[in-house]
C-alpha atoms as a PDB file:
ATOM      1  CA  UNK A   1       0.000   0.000   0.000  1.00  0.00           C
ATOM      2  CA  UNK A   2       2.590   2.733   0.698  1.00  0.00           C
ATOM      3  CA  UNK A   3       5.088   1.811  -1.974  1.00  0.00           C
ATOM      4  CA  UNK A   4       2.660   3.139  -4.878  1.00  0.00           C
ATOM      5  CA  UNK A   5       2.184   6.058  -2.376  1.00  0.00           C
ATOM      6  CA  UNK A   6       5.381   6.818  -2.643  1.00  0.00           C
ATOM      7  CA  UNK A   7       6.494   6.040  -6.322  1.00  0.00           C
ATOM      8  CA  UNK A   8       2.950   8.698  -7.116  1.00  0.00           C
ATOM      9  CA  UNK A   9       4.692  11.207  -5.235  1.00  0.00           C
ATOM     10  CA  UNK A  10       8.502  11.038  -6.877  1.00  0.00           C
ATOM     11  CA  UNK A  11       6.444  10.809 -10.159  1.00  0.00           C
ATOM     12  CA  UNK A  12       4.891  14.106  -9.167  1.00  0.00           C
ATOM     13  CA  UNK A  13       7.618  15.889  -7.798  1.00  0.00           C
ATOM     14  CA  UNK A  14       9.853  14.817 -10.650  1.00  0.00           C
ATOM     15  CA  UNK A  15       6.922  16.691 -13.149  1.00  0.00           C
ATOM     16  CA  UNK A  16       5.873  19.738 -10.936  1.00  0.00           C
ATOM     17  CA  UNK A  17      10.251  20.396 -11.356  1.00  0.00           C
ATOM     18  CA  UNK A  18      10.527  20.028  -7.258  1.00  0.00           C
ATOM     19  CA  UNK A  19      13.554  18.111  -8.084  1.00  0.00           C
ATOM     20  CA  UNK A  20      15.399  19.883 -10.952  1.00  0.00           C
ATOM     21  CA  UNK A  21      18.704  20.631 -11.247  1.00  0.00           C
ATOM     22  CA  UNK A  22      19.019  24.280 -10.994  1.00  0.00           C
ATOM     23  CA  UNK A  23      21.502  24.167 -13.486  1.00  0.00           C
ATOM     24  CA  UNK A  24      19.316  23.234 -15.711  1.00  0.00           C
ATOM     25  CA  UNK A  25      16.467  25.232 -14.514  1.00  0.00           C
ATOM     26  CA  UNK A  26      19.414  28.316 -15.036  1.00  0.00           C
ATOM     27  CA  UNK A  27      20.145  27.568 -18.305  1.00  0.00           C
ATOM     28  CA  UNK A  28      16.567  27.343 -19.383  1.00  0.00           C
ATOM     29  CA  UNK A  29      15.032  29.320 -22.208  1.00  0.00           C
ATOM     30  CA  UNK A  30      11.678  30.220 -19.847  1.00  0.00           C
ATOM     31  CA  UNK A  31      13.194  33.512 -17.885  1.00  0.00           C
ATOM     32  CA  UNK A  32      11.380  32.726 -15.136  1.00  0.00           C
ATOM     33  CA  UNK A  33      12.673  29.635 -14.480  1.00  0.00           C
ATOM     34  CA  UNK A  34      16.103  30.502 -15.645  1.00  0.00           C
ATOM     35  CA  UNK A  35      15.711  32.816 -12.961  1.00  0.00           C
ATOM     36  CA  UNK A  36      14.687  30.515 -10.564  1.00  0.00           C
ATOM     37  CA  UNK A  37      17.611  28.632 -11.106  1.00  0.00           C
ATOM     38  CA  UNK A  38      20.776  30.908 -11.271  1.00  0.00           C
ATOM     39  CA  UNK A  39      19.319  32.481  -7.341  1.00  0.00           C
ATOM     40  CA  UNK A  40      19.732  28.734  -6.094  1.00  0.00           C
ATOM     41  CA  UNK A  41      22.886  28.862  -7.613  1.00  0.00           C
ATOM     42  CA  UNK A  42      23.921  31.993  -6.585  1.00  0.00           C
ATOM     43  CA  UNK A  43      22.313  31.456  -2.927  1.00  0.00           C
ATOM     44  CA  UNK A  44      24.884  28.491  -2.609  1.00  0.00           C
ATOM     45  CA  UNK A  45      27.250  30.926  -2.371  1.00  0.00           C
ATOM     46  CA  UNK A  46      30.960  29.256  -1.422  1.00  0.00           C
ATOM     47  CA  UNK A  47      29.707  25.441  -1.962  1.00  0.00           C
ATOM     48  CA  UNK A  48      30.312  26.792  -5.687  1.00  0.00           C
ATOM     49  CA  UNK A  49      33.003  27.950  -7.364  1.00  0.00           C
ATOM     50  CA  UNK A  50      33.522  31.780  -8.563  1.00  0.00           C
ATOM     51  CA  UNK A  51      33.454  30.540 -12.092  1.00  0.00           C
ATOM     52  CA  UNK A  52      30.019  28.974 -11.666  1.00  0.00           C
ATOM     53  CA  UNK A  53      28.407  31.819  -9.914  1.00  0.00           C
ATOM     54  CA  UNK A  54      29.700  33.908 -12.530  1.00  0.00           C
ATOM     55  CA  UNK A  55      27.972  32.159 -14.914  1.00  0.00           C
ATOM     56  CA  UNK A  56      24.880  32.262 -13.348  1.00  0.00           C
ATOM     57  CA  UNK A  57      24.550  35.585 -12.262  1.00  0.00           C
ATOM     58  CA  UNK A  58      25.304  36.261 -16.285  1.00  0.00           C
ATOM     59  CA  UNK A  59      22.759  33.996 -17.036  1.00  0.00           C
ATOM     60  CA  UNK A  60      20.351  35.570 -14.463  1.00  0.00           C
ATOM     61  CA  UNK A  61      21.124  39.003 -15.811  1.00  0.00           C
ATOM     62  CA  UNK A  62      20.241  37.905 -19.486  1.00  0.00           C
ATOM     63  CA  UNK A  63      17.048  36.626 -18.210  1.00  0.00           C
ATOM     64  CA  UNK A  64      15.924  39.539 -16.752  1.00  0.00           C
ATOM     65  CA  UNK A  65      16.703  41.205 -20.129  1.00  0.00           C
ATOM     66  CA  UNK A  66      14.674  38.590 -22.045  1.00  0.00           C
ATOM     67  CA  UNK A  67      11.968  39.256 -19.801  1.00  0.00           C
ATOM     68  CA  UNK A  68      12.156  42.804 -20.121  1.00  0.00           C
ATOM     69  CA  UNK A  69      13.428  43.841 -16.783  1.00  0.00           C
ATOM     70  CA  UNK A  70      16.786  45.382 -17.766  1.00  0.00           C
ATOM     71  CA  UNK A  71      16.586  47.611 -14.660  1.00  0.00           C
ATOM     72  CA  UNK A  72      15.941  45.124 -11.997  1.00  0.00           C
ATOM     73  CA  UNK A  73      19.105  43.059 -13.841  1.00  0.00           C
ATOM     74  CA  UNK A  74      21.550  46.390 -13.558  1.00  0.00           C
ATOM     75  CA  UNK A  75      20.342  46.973 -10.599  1.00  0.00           C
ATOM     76  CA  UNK A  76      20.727  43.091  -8.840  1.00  0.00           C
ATOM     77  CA  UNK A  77      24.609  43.232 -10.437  1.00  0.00           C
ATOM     78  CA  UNK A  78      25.579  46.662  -8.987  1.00  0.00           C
ATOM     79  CA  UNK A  79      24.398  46.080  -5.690  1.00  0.00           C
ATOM     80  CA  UNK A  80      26.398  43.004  -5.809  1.00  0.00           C
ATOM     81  CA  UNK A  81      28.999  44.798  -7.350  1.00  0.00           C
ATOM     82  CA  UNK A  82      29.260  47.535  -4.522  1.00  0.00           C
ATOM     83  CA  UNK A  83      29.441  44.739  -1.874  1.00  0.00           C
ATOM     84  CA  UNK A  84      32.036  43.445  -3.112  1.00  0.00           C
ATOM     85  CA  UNK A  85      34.218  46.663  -3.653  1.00  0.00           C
ATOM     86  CA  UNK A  86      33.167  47.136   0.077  1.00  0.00           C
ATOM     87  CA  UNK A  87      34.748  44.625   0.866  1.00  0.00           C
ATOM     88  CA  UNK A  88      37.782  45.155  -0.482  1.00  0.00           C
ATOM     89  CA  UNK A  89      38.874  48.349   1.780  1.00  0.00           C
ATOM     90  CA  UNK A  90      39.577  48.627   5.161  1.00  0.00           C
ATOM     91  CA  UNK A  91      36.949  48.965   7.828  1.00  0.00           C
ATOM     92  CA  UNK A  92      35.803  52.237   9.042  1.00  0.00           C
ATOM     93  CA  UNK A  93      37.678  53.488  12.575  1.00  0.00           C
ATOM     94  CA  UNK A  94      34.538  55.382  13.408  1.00  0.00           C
ATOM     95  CA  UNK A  95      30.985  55.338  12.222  1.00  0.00           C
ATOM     96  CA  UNK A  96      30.062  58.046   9.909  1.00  0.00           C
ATOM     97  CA  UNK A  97      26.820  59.549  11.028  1.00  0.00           C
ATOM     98  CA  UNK A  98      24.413  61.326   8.531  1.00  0.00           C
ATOM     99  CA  UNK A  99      24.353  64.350  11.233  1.00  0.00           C
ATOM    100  CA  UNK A 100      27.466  64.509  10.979  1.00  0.00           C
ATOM    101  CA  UNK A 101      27.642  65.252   7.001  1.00  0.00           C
ATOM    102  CA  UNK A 102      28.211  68.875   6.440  1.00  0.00           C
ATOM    103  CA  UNK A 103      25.291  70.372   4.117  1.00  0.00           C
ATOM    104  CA  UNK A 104      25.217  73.777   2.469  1.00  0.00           C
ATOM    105  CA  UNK A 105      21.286  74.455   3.940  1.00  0.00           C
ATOM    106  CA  UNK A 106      22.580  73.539   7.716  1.00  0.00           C
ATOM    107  CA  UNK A 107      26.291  74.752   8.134  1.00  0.00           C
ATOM    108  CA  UNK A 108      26.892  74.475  11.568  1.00  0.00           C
ATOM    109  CA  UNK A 109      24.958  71.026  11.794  1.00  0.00           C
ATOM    110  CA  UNK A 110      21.365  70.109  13.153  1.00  0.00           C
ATOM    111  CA  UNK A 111      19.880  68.189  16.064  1.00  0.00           C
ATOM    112  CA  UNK A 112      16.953  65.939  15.564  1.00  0.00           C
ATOM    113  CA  UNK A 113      15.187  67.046  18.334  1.00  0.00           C
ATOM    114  CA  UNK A 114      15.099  71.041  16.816  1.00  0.00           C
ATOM    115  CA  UNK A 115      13.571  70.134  13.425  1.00  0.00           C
ATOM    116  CA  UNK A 116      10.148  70.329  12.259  1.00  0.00           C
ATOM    117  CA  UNK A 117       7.604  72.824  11.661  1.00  0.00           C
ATOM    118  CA  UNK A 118       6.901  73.161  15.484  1.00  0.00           C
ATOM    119  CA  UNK A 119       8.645  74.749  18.023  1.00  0.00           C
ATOM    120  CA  UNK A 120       9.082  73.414  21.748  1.00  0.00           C
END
């Protein structure tokens, strides 16, 4: 009784694609489930090699063009991009707070606290 249970539901995972390789699924004409596949890749992370995540965030980033989404694609590849040349230089000694920034329309700074329409 449970054996043809269980060979229904490998037959149905195998069609519904719950068991694809996302390599395959990555290199798939269908963007969305090229998609699909290149973030599993890329989601690995270190279990694969620079080479291979390469190749699937290029893969992801033509997908998003096929679909149309050219934007999202630039924009998924420079935030990526920027963390890595984060990464590269040295940590901050000090945090850099916003207040901090000098700005032409408050010269000598601002407190929180002061702003507003409202006076205390």
């Amino acid at each position: 009784m449970i054996r043809p249970l269980v060979v229904a539901l490998a037959l149905t995972l195998s069609a519904t694609g719950a068991w694809a390789d996302p390599w395959d699924d990555c290199a798939h004409a269908d963007p969305d489930r090229s998609i699909r596949g290149c973030t599993q890749i890329i989601e690995r992370g270190k279990r694969e090699s620079r080479k291979n995540r390469a190749v699937a965030y290029t893969n992801r980033a033509m997908a998003y063009h096929d679909k149309g989404e050219v934007d999202r694609g630039i924009a998924a590849g420079s935030l990526k991009l920027r963390g890595r040349m984060a990464g590269w230089l040295p940590a901050r000694r000090r945090p850099r707070r916003l207040t901090e920034v000098r700005r032409p329309t408050y010269p000598d700074g601002y407190d929180i606290a002061e702003l507003g329409t409202f006076k205390k």
